[in-house]
Protein backbone atom coordinates (compact mmCIF):
# COMPACT_ATOMS: atom_id res chain seq x y z
CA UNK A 1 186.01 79.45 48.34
CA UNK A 2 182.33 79.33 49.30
CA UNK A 3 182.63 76.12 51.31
CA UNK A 4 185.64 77.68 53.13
CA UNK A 5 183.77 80.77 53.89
CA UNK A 6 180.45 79.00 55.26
CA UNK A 7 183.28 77.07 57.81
CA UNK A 8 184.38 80.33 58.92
CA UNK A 9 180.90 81.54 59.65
CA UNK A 10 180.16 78.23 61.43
CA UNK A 11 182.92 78.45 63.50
CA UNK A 12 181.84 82.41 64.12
CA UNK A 13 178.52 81.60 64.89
CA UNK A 14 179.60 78.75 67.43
CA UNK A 15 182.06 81.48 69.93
CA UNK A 16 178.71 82.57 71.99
CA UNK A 17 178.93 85.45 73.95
CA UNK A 18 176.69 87.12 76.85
CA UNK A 19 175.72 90.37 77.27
CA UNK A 20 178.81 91.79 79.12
CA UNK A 21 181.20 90.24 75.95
CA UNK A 22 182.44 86.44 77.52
CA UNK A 23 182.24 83.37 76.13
CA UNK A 24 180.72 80.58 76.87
CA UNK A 25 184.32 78.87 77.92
CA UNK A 26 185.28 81.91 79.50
CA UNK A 27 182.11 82.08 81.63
CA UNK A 28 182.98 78.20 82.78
CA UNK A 29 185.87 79.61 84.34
CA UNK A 30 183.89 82.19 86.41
CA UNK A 31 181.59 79.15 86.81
CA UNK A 32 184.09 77.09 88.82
CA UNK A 33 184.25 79.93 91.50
CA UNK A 34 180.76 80.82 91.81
CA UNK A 35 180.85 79.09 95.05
CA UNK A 36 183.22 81.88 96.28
CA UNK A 37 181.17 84.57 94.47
CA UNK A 38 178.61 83.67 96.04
CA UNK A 39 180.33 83.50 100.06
CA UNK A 40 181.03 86.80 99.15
CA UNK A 41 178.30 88.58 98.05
CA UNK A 42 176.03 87.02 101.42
CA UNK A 43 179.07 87.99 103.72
CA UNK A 44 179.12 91.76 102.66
CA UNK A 45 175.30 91.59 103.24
CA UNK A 46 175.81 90.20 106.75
CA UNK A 47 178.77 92.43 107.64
CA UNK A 48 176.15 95.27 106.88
CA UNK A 49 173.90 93.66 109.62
CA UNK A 50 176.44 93.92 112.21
CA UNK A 51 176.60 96.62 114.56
CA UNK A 52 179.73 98.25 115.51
CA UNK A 53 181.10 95.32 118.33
CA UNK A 54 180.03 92.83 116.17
CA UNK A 55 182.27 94.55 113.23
CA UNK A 56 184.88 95.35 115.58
CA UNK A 57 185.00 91.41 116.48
CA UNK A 58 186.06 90.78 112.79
CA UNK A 59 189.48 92.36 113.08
CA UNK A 60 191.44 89.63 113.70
CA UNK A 61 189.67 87.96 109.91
CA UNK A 62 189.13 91.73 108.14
CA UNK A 63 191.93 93.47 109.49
CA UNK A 64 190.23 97.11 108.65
CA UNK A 65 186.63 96.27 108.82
CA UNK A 66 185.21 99.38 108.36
CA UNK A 67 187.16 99.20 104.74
CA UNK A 68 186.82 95.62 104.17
CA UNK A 69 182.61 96.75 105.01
CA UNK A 70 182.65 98.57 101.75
CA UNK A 71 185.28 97.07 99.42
CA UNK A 72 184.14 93.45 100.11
CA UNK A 73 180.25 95.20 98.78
CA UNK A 74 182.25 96.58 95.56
CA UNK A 75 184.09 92.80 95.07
CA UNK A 76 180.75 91.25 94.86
CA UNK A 77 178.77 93.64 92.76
CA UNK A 78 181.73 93.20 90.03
CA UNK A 79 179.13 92.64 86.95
CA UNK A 80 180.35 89.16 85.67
CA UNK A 81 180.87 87.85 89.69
CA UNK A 82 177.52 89.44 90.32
CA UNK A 83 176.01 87.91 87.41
CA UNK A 84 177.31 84.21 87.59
CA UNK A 85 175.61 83.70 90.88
CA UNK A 86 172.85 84.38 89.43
CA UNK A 87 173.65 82.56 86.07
CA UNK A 88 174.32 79.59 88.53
CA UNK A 89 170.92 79.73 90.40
CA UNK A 90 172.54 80.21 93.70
CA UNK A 91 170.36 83.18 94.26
CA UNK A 92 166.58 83.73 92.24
CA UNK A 93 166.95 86.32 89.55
CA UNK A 94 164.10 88.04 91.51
CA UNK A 95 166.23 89.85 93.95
CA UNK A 96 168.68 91.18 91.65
CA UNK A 97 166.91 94.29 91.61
CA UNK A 98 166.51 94.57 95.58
CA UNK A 99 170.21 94.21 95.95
CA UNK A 100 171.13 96.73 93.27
CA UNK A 101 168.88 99.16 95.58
CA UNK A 102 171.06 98.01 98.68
CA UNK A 103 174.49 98.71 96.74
CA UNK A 104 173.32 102.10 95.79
CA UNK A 105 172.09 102.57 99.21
CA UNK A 106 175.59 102.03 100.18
CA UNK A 107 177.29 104.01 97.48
CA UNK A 108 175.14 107.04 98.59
CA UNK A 109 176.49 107.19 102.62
CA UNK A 110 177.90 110.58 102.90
CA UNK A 111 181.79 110.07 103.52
CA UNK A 112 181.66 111.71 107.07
CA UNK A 113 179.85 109.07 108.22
CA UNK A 114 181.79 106.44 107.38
CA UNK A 115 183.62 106.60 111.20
CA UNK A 116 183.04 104.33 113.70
CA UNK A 117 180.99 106.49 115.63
CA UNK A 118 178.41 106.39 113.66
CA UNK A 119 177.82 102.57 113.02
CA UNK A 120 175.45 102.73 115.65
CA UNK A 121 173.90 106.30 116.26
CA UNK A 122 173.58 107.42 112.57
CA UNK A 123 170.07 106.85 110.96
CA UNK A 124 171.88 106.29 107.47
CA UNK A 125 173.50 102.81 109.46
CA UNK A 126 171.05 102.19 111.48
CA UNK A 127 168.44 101.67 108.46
CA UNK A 128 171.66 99.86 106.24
CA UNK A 129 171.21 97.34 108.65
CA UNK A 130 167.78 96.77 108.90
CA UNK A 131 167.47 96.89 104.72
CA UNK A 132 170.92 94.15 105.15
CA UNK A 133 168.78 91.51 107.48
CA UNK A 134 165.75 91.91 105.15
CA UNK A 135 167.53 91.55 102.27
CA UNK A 136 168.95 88.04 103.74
CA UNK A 137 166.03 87.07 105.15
CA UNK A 138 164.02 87.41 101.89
CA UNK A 139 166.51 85.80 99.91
CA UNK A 140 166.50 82.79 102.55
CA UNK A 141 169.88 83.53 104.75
CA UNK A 142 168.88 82.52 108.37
CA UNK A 143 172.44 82.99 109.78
CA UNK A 144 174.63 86.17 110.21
CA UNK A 145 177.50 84.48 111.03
CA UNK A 146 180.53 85.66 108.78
CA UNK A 147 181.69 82.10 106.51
CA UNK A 148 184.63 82.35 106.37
CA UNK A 149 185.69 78.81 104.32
CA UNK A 150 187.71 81.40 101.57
CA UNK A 151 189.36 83.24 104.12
CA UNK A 152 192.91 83.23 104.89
CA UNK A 153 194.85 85.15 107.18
CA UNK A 154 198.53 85.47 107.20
CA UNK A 155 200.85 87.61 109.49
CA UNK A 156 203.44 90.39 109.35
CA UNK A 157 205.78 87.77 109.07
CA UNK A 158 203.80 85.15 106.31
CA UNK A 159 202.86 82.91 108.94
CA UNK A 160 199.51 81.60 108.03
CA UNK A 161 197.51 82.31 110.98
CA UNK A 162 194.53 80.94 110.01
CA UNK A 163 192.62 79.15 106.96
CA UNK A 164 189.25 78.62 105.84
CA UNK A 165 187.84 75.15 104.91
CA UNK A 166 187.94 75.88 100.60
CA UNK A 167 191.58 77.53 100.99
CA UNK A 168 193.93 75.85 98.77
């Protein structure tokens, strides 16, 4: 009965789990897409950067930019996407903090605002962007071009209009 136990507490003590409650295998699944995690989390910081033309130009990939702007932010700051970019070294643990500030900076723009109107008269957007481009450039992001390798877009009709370079 003792040996039997001590097995059982072995086999306990091997199922490791982080902080948010995954395992280790379960965590190598999130691993596999951090590649995508990643895309995402630097493309909602670029979109940020873009002025209201430049955001406008991303209909035909965003379909509702203005939305996509903010949901594509929520996406990325999921907690175990957020944190397995960072698990994965793609971006120094360092700025973690810095882009936490950013998200709440977000969260906190007064719903009347969100209009295109304001993208590029309001003071709230106008310093979004600015923190958005030093946030990049400080984690090392030269470009502000959109990637858009996971994106697929498909029309009223299924047709696939168009398909990024890590699409299946």
């Amino acid at each position: 009965m003792k040996q039997s136990n001590r097995k059982k507490n072995t086999q306990n003590s091997e199922v490791k789990v982080d902080a948010m409650g995954f395992t280790k295998s379960k965590l190598n699944e999130y691993d596999k897409s951090v590649g995508f995690y990643y895309t995402n989390l630097i493309n909602s910081l670029i979109l940020y950067t873009y002025n209201e033309k430049q955001l406008d130009k991303m209909a035909p990939i965003l379909i509702d930019p203005l939305t996509e702007l903010y949901e594509e932010l929520d996406y990325a700051f999921t907690p175990v996407l957020f944190e397995t970019v960072f698990r994965n070294k793609l971006i120094d643990n360092q700025f973690k903090n810095e882009l936490h500030k950013f998200k709440t900076m977000v969260n906190e723009i007064p719903n009347e605002i969100w209009d295109w109107k304001y993208l590029d008269k309001h003071e709230t957007w106008v310093k979004i962007r600015s923190e958005a481009d030093k946030l990049l450039n400080n984690i090392g992001i030269e470009t502000r071009d959109y990637n858009n390798d996971y994106t697929k877009v498909v029309s009223n009709t299924g047709e696939v209009l168009f398909k990024g370079n890590k699409m299946d």
